[in-house]
Protein backbone atom coordinates (compact mmCIF):
# COMPACT_ATOMS: atom_id res chain seq x y z
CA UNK A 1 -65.78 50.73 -30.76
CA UNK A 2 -63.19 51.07 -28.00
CA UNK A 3 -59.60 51.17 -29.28
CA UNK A 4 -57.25 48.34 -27.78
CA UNK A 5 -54.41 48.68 -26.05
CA UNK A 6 -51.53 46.55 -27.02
CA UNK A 7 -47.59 46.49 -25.71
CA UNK A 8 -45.62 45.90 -29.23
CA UNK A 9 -43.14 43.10 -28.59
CA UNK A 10 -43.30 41.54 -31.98
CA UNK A 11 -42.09 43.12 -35.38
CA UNK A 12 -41.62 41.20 -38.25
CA UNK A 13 -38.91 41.77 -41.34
CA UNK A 14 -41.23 43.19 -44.00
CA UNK A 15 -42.52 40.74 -46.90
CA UNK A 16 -44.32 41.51 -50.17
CA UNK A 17 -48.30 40.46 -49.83
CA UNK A 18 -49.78 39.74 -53.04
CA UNK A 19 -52.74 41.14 -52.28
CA UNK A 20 -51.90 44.24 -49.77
CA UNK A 21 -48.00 45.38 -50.83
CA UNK A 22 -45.56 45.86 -48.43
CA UNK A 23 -46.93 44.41 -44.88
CA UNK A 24 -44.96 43.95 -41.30
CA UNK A 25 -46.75 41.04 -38.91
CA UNK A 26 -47.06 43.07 -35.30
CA UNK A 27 -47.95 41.23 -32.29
CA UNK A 28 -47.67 41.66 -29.03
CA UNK A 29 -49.31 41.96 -24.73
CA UNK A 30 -52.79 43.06 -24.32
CA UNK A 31 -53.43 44.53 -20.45
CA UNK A 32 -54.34 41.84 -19.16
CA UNK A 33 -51.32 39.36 -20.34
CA UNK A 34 -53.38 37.43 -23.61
CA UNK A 35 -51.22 37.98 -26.82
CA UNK A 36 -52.64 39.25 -29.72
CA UNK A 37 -51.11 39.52 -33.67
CA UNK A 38 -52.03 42.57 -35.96
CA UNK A 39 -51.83 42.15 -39.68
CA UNK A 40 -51.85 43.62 -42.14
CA UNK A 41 -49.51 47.01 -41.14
CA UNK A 42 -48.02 49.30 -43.59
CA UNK A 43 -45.84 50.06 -41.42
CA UNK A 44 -43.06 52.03 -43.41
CA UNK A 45 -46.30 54.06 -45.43
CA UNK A 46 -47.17 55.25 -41.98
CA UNK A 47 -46.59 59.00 -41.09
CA UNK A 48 -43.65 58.93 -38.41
CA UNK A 49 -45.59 59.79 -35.11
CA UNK A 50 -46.96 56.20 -35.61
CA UNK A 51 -44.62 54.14 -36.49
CA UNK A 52 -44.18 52.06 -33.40
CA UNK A 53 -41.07 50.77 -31.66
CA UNK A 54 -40.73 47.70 -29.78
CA UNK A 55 -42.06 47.67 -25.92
CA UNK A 56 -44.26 50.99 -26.81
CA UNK A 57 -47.98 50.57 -25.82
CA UNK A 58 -50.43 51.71 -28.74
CA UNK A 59 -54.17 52.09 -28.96
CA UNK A 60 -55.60 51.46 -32.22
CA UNK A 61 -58.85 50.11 -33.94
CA UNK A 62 -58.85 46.35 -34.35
CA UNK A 63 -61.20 43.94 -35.65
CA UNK A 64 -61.23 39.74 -35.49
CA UNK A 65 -59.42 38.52 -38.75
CA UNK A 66 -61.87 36.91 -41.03
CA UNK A 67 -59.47 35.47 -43.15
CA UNK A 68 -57.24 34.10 -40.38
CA UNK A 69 -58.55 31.17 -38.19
CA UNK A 70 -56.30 31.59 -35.50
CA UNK A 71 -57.46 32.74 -32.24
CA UNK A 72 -55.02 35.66 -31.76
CA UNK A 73 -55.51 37.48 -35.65
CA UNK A 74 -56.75 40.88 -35.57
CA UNK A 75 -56.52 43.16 -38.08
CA UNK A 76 -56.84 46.92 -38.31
CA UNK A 77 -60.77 47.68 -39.03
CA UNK A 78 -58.47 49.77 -41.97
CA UNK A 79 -55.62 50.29 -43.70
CA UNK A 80 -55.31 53.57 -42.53
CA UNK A 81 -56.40 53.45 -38.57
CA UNK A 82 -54.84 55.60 -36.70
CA UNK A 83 -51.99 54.02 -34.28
CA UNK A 84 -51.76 56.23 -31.28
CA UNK A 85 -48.33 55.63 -29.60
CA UNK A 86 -49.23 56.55 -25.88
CA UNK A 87 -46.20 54.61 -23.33
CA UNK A 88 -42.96 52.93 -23.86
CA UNK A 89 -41.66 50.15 -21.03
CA UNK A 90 -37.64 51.00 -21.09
CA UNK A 91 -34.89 48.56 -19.51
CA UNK A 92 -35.07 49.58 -15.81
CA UNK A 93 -34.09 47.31 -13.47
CA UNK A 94 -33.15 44.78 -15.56
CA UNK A 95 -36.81 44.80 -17.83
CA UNK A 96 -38.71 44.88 -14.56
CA UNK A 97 -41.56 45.97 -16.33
CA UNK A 98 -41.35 44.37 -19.64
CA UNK A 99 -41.16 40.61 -17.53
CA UNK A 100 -44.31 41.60 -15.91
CA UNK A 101 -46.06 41.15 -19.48
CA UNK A 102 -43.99 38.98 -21.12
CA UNK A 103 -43.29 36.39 -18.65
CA UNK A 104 -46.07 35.43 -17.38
CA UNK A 105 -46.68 31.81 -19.31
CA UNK A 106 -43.33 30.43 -20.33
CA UNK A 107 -43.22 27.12 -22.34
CA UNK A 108 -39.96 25.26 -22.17
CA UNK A 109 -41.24 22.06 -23.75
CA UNK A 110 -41.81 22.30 -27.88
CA UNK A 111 -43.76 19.11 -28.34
CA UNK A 112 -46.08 20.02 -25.51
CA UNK A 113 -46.78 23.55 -27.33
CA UNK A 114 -47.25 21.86 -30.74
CA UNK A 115 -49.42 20.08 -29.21
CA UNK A 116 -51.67 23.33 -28.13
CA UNK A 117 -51.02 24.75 -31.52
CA UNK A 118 -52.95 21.51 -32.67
CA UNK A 119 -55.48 21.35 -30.46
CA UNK A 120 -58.76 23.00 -32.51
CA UNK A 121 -60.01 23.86 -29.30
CA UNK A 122 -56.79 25.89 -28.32
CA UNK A 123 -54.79 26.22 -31.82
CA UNK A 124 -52.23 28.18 -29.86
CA UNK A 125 -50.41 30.54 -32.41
CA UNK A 126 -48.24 33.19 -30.15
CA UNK A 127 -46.02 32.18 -27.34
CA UNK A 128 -42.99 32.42 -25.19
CA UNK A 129 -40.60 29.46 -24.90
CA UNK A 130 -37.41 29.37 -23.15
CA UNK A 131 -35.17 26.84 -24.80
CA UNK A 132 -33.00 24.98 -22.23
CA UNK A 133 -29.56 24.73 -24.32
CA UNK A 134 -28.89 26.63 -27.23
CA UNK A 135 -26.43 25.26 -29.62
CA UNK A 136 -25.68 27.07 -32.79
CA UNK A 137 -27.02 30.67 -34.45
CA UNK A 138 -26.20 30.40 -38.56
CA UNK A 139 -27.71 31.57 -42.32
CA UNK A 140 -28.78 29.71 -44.82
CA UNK A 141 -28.81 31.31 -48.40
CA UNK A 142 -32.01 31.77 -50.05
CA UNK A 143 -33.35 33.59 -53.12
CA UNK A 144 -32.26 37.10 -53.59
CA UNK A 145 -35.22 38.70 -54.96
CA UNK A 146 -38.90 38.82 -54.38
CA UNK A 147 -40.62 36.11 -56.29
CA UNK A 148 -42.21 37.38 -59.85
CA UNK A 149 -45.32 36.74 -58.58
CA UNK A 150 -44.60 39.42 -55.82
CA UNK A 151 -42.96 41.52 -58.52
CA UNK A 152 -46.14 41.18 -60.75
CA UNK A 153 -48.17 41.91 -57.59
CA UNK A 154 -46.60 44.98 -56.21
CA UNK A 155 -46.19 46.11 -60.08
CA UNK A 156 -50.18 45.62 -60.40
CA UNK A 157 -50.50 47.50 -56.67
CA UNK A 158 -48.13 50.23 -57.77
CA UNK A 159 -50.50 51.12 -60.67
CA UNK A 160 -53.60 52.39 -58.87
CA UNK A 161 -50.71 54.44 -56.61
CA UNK A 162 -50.16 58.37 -56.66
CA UNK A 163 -46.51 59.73 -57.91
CA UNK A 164 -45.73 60.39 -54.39
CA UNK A 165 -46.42 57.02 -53.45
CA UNK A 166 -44.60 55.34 -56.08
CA UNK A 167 -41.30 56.84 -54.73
CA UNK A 168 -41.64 54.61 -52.05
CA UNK A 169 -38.45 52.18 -51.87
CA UNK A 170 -39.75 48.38 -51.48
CA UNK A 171 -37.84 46.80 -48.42
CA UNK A 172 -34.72 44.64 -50.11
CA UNK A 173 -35.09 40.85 -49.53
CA UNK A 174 -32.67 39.47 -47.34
CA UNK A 175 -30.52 36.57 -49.03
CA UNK A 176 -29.97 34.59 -45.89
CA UNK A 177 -32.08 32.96 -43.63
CA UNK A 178 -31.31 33.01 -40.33
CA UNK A 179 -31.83 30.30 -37.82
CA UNK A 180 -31.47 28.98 -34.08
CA UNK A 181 -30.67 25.63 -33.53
CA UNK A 182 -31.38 24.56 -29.51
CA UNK A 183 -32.87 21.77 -27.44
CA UNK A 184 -35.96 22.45 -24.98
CA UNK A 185 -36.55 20.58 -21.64
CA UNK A 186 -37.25 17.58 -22.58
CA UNK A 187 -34.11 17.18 -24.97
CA UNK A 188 -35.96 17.34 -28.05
CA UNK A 189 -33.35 19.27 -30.88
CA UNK A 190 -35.14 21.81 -33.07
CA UNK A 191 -33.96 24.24 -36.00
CA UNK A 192 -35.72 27.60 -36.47
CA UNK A 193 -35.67 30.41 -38.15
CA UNK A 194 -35.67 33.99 -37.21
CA UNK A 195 -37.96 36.73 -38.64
CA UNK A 196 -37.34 39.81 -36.43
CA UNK A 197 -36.75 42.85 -38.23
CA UNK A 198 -33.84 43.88 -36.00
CA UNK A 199 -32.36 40.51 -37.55
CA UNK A 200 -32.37 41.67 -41.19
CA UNK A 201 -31.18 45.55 -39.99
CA UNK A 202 -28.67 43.95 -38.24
CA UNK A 203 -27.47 42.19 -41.51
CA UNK A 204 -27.86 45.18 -43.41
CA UNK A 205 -26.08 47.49 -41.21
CA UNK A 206 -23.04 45.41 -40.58
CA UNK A 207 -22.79 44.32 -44.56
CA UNK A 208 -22.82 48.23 -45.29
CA UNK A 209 -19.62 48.33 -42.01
CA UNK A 210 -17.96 46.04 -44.02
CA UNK A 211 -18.14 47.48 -47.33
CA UNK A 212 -20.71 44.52 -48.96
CA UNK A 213 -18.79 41.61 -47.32
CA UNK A 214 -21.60 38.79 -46.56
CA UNK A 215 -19.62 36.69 -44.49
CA UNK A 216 -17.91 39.09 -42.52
CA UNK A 217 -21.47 40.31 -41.94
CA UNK A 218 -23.31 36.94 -41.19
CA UNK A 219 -20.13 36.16 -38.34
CA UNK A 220 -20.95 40.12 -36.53
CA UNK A 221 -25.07 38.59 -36.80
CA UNK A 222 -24.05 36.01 -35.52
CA UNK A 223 -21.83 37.66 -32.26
CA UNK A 224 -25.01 39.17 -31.45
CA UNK A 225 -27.37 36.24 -31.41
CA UNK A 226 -24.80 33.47 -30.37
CA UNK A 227 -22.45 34.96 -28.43
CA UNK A 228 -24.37 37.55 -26.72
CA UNK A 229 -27.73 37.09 -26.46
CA UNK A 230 -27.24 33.21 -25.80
CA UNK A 231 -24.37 32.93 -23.68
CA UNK A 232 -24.87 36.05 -21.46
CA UNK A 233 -27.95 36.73 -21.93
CA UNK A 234 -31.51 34.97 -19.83
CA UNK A 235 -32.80 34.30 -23.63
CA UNK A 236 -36.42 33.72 -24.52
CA UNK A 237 -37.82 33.28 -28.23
CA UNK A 238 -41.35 34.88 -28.92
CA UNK A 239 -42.49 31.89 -31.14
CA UNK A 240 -45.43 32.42 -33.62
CA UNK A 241 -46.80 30.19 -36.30
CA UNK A 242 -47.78 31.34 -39.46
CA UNK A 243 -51.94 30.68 -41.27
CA UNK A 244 -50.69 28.43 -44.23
CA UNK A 245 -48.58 25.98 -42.17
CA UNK A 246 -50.11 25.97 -38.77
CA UNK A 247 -52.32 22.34 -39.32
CA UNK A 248 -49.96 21.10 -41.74
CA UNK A 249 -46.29 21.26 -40.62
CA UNK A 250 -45.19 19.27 -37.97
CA UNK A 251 -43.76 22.25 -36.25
CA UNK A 252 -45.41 25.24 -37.49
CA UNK A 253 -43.63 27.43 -35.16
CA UNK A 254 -40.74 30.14 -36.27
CA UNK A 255 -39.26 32.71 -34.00
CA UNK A 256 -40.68 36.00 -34.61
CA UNK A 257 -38.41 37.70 -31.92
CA UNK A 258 -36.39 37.50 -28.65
CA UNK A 259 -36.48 38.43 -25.30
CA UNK A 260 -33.01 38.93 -23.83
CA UNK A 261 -32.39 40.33 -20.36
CA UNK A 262 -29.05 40.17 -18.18
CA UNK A 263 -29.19 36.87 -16.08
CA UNK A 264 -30.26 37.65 -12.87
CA UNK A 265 -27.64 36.60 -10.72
CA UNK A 266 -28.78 37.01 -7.28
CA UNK A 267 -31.97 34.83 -8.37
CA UNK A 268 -29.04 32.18 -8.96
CA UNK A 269 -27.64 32.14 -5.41
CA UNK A 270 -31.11 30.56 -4.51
């Protein structure tokens, strides 16, 4: 089977599976512009030269999801497929390249993109929207630890594991959700959370700056996302929904990452 090429755009904060361990949602740009989501990925269990970063192009092994009904679900045809890391799209020009990909069908109206994501014949799952007016970046608290049943899970996977493996340190739960509140083009005012990885490292790198202090931590997360990336920055939200709620929630979207280039100015003047 030929290997597909995919431009990583997407990486999810980690999350226990009760069924597969520790597991990282990837999604991201096929060539030719269609998005595609790869799950399951051990991605921390994977030997260094293929652990991905964000805007690198891999080739690897994928298979339609059986267990997912979404349109976009692949997963890798195993556990332990080779990723072959073979480009990286860097900044240049202010993400010349990376727009070429990930610009190329923009939603700026939420209702009309539920609407897709309801649709049986579409059931859009992956997406770029551009929200219009972005009004507040904040955490909500949450439960601290994995839930016992993905304790009793991960105790139960950790069993049938080799004494090398077992030294492997579960990702810590983050005890804050973080969330974007914003209206699209219509006016319509949404509240959505944030999954990116780079969200919870963020979190953990500034808590460990200032010496375990959670609020001085959530206000430097917060600098980032609000003040930076909204005000200054030409913000987009990659928006993906997730199997369980997709028919069921009224908006089944959360965003799974950003896009954040420098405002093009001269486009502006015209």
């Amino acid at each position: 089977m030929a290997l597909t090429r995919v431009l990583i755009t997407v990486k999810t904060y980690p999350t226990i599976s009760t069924k597969y361990d520790e597991l990282v949602c990837t999604a991201g740009f096929r060539e030719d512009g269609s998005w595609v989501r790869i799950y399951p990925v051990p991605f921390r269990k994977k030997p260094y030269h293929e652990q991905y970063k964000k805007y690198d192009w891999i080739e690897l092994d994928l298979m339609k999801s059986t267990s997912d009904f979404r349109p976009e679900s692949f997963r890798p045809k195993t556990l332990d497929s080779e990723i072959k890391i073979v480009g990286h799209l860097d900044t240049r020009n202010n993400w010349a390249e990376r727009k070429k990909y990930c610009l190329n069908h923009v939603y700026a109206d939420l209702t009309a993109l539920i609407a897709e994501a309801k649709n049986k014949k579409i059931c859009r799952s992956l997406a770029v929207f551009k929200p219009t007016e972005i009004l507040d970046f904040y955490a909500e608290s949450v439960e601290r630890e994995w839930s016992k049943k993905q304790k009793a899970a991960l105790a139960q996977y950790n069993l049938f594991e080799s004494i090398k493996e077992q030294k492997f340190e579960v990702v810590k739960k983050l005890p804050y959700r973080f969330k974007f509140r914003f209206k699209d083009a219509i006016g319509t005012e949404s509240n959505l959370m944030i999954e990116d990885w780079e969200t919870g490292q963020l979190f953990w790198n500034c808590l460990a700056r200032h010496e375990g202090n959670e609020q001085k931590a959530i206000e430097d997360v917060r600098k980032k996302y609000y003040d930076d990336f909204a005000k200054t920055k030409d913000l987009h939200f990659f928006l993906g929904t997730t199997a369980q709620f997709h028919n069921v929630a009224p908006n089944p979207f959360i965003i799974i990452g950003t896009f954040h280039p420098k405002i093009d100015r001269q486009l502006k003047l015209f």
